[in-house]
Protein backbone atom coordinates (compact mmCIF):
# COMPACT_ATOMS: atom_id res chain seq x y z
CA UNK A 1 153.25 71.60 68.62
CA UNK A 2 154.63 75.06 69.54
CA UNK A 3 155.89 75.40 73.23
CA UNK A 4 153.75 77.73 75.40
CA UNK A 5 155.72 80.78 76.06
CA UNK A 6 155.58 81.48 79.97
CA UNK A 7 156.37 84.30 82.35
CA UNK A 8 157.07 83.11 85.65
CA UNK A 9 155.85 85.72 88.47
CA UNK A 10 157.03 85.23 91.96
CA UNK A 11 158.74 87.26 94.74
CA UNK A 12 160.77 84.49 95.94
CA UNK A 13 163.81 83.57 93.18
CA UNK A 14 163.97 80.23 94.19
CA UNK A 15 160.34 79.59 93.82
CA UNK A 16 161.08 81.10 90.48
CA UNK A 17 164.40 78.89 89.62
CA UNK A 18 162.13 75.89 90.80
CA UNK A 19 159.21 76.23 89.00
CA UNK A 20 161.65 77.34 85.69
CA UNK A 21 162.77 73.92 86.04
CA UNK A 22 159.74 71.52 86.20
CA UNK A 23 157.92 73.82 83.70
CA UNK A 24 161.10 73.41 81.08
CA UNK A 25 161.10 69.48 81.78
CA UNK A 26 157.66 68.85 80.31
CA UNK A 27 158.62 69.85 77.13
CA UNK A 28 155.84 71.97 75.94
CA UNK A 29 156.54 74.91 78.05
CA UNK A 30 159.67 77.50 77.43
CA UNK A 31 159.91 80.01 79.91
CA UNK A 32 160.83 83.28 78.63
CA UNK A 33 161.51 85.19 81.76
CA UNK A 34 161.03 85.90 85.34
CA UNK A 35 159.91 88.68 86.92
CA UNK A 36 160.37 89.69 91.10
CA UNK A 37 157.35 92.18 91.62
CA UNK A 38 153.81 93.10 89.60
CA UNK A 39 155.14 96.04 87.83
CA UNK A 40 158.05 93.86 86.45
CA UNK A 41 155.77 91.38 85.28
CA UNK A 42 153.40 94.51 83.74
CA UNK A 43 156.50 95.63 81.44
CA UNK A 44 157.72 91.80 80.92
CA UNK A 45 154.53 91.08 79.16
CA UNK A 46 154.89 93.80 77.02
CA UNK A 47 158.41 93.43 75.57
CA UNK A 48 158.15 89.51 75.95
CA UNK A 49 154.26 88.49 74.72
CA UNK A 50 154.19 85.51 76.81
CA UNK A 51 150.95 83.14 76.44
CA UNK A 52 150.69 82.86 79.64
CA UNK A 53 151.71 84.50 82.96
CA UNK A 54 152.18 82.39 85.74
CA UNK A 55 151.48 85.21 88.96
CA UNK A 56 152.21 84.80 92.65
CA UNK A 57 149.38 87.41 94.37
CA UNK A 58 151.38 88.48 97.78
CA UNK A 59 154.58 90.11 96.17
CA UNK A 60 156.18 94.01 97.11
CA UNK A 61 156.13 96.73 94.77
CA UNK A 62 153.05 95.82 92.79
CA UNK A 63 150.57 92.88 94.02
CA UNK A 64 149.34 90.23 91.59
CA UNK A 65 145.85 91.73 91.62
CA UNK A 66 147.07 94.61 90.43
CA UNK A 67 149.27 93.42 87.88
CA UNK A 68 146.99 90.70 86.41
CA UNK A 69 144.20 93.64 86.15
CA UNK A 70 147.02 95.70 84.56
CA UNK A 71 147.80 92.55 81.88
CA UNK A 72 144.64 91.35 80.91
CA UNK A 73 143.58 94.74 80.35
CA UNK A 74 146.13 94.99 78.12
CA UNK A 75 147.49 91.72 76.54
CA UNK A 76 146.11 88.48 75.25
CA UNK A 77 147.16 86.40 77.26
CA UNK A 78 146.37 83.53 79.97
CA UNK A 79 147.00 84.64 83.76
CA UNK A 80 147.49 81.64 86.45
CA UNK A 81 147.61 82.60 90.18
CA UNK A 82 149.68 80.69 91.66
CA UNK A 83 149.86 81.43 95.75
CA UNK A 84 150.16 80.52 98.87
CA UNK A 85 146.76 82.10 99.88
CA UNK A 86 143.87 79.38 99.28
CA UNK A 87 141.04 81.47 100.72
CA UNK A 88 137.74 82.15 99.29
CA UNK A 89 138.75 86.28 99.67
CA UNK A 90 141.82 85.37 97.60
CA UNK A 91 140.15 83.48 94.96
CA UNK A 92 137.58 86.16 94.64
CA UNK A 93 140.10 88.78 94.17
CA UNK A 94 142.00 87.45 92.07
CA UNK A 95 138.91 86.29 89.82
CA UNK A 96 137.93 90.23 89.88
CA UNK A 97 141.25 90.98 88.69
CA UNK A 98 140.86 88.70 85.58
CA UNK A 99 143.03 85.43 86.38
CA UNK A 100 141.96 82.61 84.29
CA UNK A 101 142.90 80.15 86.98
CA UNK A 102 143.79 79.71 90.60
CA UNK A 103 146.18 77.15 91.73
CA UNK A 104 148.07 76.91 95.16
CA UNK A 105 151.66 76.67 95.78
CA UNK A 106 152.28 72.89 96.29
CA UNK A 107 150.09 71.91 93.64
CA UNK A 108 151.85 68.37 91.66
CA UNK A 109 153.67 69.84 88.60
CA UNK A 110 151.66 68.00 86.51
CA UNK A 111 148.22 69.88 87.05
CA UNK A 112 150.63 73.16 86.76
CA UNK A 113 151.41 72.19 83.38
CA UNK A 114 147.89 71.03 82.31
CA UNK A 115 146.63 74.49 83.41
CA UNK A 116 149.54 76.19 81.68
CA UNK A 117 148.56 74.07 78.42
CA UNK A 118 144.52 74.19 78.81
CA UNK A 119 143.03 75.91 76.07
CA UNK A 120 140.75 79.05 76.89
């Protein structure tokens, strides 16, 4: 099996440098960058074609809403949310701007990668 290529998303670099490690240990993900803000993550995608973006919502610059609208409109691929915010306003948002999934921060790795690896 080919590893899923992944974009990690997220404001905060150690969130980044944390979730670069637990995604890399499971074997069938490779990360293939990190981004700080939406419109990094916008012109990531692009160069990089990940399968899937894993997207904080709450970031400067460019919010994940935006972004994720600004992806899927654009590129084939997956986009996880992947925030602090767990409320129903959140979710809804973020399901308007085209996520394929919600998860919140805290979440056990292993439903991270199962959601990173679920097919569509």
């Amino acid at each position: 099996m080919t590893a899923v290529r992944v974009l990690l998303v997220d404001d905060v670099k150690e969130v980044r440098q944390n979730l670069r490690t637990a995604l890399t240990l499971s074997g069938d993900i490779e990360v293939i960058g990190e981004a700080a803000d939406g419109s990094e993550a916008v012109r990531l995608t692009e160069s990089l074609q990940p399968d899937a973006v894993l997207m904080d919502l709450e970031m400067p610059v460019m919010d994940g809403y935006e972004a994720t609208r600004q992806i899927k409109s654009r590129f084939p691929c997956k986009v996880i949310a992947l925030t602090v915010h767990d409320y129903e306003s959140a979710r809804e948002k973020a399901k308007v701007a085209g996520v394929d999934a919600f998860l919140v921060k805290g979440a056990p790795v292993k439903t991270i990668v199962q959601t990173i690896l679920k097919k569509e």
